[in-house]
Protein backbone atom coordinates (compact mmCIF):
# COMPACT_ATOMS: atom_id res chain seq x y z
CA UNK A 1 112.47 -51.39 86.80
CA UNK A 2 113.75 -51.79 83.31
CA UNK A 3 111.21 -51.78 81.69
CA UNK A 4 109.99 -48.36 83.37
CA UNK A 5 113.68 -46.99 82.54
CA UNK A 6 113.04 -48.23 78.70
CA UNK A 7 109.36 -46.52 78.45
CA UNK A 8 110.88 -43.41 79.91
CA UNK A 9 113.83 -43.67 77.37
CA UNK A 10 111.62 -44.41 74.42
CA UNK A 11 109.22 -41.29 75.49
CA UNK A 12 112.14 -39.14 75.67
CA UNK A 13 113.10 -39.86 72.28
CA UNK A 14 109.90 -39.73 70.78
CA UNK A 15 109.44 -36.31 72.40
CA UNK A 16 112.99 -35.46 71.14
CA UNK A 17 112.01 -36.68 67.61
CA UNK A 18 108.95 -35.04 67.80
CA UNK A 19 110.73 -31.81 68.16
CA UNK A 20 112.96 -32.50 65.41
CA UNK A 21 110.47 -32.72 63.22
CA UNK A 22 108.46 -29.70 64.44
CA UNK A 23 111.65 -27.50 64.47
CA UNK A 24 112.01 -29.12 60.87
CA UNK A 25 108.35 -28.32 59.93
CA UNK A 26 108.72 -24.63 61.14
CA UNK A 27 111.90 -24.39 59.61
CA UNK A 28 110.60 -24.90 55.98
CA UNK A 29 107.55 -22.87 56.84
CA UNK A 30 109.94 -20.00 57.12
CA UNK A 31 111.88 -20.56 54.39
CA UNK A 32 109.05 -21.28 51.87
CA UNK A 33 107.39 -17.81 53.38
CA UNK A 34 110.83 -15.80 53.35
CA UNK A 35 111.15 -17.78 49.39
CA UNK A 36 107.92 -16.25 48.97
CA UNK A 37 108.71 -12.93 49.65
CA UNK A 38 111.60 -12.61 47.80
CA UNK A 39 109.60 -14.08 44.10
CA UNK A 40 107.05 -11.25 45.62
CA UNK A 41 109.00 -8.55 46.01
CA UNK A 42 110.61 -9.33 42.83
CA UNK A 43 107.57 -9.71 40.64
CA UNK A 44 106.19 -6.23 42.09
CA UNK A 45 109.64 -4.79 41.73
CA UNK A 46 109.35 -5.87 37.83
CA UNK A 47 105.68 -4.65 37.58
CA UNK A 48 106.97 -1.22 38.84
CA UNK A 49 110.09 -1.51 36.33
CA UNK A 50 107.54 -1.80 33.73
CA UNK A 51 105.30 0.99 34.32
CA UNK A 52 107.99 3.27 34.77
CA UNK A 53 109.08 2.68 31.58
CA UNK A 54 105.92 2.72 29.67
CA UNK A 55 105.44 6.01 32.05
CA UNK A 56 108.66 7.36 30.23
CA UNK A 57 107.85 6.10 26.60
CA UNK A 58 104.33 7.64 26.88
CA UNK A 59 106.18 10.67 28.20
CA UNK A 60 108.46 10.30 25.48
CA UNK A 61 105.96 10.08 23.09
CA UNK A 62 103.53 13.02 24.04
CA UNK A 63 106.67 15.60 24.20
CA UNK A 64 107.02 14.37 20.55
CA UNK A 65 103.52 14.74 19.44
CA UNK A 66 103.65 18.22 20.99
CA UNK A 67 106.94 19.15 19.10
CA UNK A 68 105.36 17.88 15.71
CA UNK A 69 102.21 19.97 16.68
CA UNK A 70 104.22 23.50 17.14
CA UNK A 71 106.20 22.45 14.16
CA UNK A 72 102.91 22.50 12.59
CA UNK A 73 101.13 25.33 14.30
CA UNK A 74 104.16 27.51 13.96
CA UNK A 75 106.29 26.64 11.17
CA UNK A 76 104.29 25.18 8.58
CA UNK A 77 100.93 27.03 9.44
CA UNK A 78 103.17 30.01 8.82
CA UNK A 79 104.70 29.31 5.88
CA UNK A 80 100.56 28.52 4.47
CA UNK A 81 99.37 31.73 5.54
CA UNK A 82 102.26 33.76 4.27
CA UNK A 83 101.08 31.83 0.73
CA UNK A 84 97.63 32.71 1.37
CA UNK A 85 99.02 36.74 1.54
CA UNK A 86 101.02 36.33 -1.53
CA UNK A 87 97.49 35.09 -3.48
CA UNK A 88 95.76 38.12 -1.92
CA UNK A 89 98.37 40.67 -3.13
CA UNK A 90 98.12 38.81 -6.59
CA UNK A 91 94.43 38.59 -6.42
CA UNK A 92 94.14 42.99 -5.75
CA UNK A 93 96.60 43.32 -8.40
CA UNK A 94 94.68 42.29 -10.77
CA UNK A 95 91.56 40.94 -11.97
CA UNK A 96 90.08 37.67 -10.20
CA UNK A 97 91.46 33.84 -11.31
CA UNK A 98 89.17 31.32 -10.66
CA UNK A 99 92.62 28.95 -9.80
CA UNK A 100 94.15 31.89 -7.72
CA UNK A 101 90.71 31.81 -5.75
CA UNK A 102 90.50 28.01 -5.66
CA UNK A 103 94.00 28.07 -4.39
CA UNK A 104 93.25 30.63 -1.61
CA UNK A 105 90.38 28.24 -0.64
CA UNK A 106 92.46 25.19 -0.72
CA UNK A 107 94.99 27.20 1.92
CA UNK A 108 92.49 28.57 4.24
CA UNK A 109 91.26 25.24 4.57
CA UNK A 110 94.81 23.61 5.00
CA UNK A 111 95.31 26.30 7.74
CA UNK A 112 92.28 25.34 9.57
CA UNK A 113 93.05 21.39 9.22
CA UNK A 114 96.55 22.01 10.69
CA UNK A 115 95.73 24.37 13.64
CA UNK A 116 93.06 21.70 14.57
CA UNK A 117 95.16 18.71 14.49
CA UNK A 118 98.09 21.12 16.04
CA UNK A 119 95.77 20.98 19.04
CA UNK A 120 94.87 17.70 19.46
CA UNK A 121 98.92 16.70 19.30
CA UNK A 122 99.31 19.08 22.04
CA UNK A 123 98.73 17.93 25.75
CA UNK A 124 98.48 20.86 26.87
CA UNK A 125 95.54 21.83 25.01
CA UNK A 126 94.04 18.69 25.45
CA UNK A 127 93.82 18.98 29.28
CA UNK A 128 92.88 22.83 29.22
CA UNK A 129 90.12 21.22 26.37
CA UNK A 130 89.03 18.32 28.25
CA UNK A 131 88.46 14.67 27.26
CA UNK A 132 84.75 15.29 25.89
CA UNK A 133 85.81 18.80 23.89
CA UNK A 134 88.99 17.16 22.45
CA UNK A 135 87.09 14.08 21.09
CA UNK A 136 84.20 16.23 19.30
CA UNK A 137 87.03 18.59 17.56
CA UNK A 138 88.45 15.05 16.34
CA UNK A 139 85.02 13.56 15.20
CA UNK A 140 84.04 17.46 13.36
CA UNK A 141 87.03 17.31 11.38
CA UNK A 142 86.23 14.25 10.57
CA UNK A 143 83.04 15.09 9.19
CA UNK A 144 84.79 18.22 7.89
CA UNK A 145 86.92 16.76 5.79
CA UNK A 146 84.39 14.22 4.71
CA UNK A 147 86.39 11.04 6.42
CA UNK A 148 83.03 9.72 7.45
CA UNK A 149 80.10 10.58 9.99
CA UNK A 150 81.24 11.42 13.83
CA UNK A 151 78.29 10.87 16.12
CA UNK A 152 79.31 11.83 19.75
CA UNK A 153 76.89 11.21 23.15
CA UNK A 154 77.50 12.53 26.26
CA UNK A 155 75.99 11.27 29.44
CA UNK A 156 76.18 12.46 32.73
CA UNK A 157 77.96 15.48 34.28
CA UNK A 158 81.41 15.68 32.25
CA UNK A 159 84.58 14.80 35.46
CA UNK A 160 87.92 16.21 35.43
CA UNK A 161 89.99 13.27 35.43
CA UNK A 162 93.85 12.97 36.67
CA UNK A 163 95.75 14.77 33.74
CA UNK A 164 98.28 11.64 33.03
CA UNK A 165 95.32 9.53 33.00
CA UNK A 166 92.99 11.78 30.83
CA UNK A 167 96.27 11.73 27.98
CA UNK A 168 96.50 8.46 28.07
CA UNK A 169 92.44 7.84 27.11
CA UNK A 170 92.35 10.16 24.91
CA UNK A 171 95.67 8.98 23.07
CA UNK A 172 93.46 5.26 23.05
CA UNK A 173 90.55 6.73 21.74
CA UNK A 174 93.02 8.87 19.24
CA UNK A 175 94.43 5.42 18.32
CA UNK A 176 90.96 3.79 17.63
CA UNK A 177 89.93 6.64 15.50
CA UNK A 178 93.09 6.11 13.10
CA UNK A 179 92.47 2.42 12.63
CA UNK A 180 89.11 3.38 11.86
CA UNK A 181 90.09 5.72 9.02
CA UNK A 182 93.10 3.78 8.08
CA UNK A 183 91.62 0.43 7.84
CA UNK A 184 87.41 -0.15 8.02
CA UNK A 185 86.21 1.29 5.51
CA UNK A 186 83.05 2.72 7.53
CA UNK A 187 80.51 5.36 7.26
CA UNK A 188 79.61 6.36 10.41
CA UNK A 189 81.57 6.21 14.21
CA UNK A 190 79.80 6.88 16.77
CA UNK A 191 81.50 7.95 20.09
CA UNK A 192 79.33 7.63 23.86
CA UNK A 193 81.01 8.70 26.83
CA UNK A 194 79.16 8.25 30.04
CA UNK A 195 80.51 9.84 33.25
CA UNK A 196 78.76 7.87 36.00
CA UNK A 197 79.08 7.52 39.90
CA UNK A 198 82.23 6.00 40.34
CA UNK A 199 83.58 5.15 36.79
CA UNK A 200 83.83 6.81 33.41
CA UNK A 201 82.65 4.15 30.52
CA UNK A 202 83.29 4.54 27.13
CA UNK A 203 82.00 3.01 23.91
CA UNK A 204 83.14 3.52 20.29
CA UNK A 205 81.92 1.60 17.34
CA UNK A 206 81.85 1.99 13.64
CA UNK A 207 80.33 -0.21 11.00
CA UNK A 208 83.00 -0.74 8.80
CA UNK A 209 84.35 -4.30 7.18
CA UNK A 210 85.14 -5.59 10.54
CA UNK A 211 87.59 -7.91 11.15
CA UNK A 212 88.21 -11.48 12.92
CA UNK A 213 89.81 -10.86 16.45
CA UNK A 214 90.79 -14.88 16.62
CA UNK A 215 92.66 -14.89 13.43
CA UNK A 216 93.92 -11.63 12.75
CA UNK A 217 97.25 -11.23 15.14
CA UNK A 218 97.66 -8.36 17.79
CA UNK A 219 99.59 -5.61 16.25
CA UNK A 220 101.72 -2.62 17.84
CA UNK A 221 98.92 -0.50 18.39
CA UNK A 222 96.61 -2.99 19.93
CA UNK A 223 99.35 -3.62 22.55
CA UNK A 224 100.09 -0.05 23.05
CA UNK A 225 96.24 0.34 24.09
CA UNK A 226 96.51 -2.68 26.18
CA UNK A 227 99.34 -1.53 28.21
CA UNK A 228 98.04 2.13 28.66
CA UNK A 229 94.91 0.44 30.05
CA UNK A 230 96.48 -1.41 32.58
CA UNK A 231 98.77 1.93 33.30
CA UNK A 232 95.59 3.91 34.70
CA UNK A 233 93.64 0.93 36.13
CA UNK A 234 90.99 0.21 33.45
CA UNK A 235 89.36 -2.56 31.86
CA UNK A 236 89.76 -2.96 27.85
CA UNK A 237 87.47 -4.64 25.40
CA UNK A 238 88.29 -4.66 21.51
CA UNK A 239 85.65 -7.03 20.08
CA UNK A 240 84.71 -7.04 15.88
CA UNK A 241 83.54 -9.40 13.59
CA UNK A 242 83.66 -9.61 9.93
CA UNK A 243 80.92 -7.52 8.12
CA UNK A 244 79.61 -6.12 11.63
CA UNK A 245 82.10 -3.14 12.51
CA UNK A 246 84.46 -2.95 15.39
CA UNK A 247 83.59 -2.07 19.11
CA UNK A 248 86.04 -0.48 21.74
CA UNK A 249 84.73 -0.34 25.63
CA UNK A 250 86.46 1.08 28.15
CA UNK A 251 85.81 1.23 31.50
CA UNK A 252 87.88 3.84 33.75
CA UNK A 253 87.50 3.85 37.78
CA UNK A 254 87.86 7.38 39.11
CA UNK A 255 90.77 7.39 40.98
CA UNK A 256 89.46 10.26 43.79
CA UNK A 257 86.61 12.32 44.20
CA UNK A 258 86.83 15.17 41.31
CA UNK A 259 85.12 17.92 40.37
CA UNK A 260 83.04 18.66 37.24
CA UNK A 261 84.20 21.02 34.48
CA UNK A 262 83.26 24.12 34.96
């Protein structure tokens, strides 16, 4: 009889210990999930912290470009042609001098160059433009002013794009053009973009000097670029070597269905 008392006992408290240890098991489940949750919601709450702000500096930074670009447009684009009207009145009160004619040349040129960078400061005209538009006018005054030779490719039927995310390319591309002239040394850049199905891929590449990507250290603008990739969803590849030019890729997925320029 004891013995049946004991084995009842002993089940009971290896059914009670059992439980324990479930209750125990299920307890840390929960708080590992709710622990969990909490590093989630915290991580996603930083990821949005982050693109709001480089949402604001980008902001920030295209309502200065477009101030500098009236400045230019209206300001200092006035103040050139007013000089080109003085050199006129001199030139028809008078006889012709070579240097008053060289000058006029000089300022009718300087006009032109600042209208058409004016424009490509301006967001505004970049989105009325369109990506493919605003690109060639930056690539023909390159070859304008004799930087080097702009080659540009379009494939496929040109896609409006979401107007944030259309800035924000363009301001890349903008950035990879200035290294270019700043910094490579090349002859020729040639510009593709392709407008497929479902994503927009670009490719520019010049064959300049080149440089090492594993030695030479990320600066500002390389990071800029990065971060306005991941802003819009796209995939970024920078890749150069020494003596072989520079390559940028970009690979944009359209965000909804859109329709083609008309």
């Amino acid at each position: 009889m004891l013995q049946k008392e004991e084995l009842i006992l002993l089940l009971y408290f290896i059914v009670i210990v059992l439980f324990i240890c479930a209750f125990a098991i299920v307890f840390v489940l929960l708080f590992l999930k709710r622990k969990n949750m909490l590093i989630l919601k915290q991580l996603e709450a930083k990821q949005k912290f982050e693109q709001e702000l480089a949402k604001t500096q980008i902001e920030i930074k295209e309502h200065t470009l477009k101030n500098i670009g009236w400045e230019l447009h209206d300001n200092v684009g006035q103040l050139l042609s007013v000089a080109k009207i003085n050199l006129n009145m001199v030139k028809n009160g008078g006889e012709t001098n070579p240097q008053v004619e060289e000058a006029k040349d000089v300022l009718t040129q300087a006009i032109q160059e600042i209208r058409s960078l004016s424009k490509t400061l301006n967001n505004d005209v970049v989105l009325k433009n369109g990506l493919a538009a605003t690109i060639q006018i930056e690539l023909e005054r390159f070859n304008r002013l004799k930087f080097l030779e702009g080659v540009f490719t379009l494939k496929g039927a040109e896609r409006q794009l979401e107007g944030s995310d259309e800035i924000i390319i363009f301001r890349m591309v903008q950035e990879f053009f200035s290294n270019v002239i700043k910094h490579s040394k090349a002859e020729k850049l040639t510009v593709v973009l392709h407008y497929a199905e479902t994503e927009l891929f670009i490719k520019l590449e010049d064959n300049g000097v080149g440089f090492c990507t594993e030695t030479t250290p990320s600066n500002s603008g390389m990071e800029t670029m990065k971060s306005r990739a991941a802003l819009i969803g796209a995939s970024f590849q920078l890749s150069s070597q020494l003596g072989e030019g520079t390559i940028f890729k970009l690979t944009y997925p359209y965000k909804k269905q859109v329709k083609n320029h008309v």
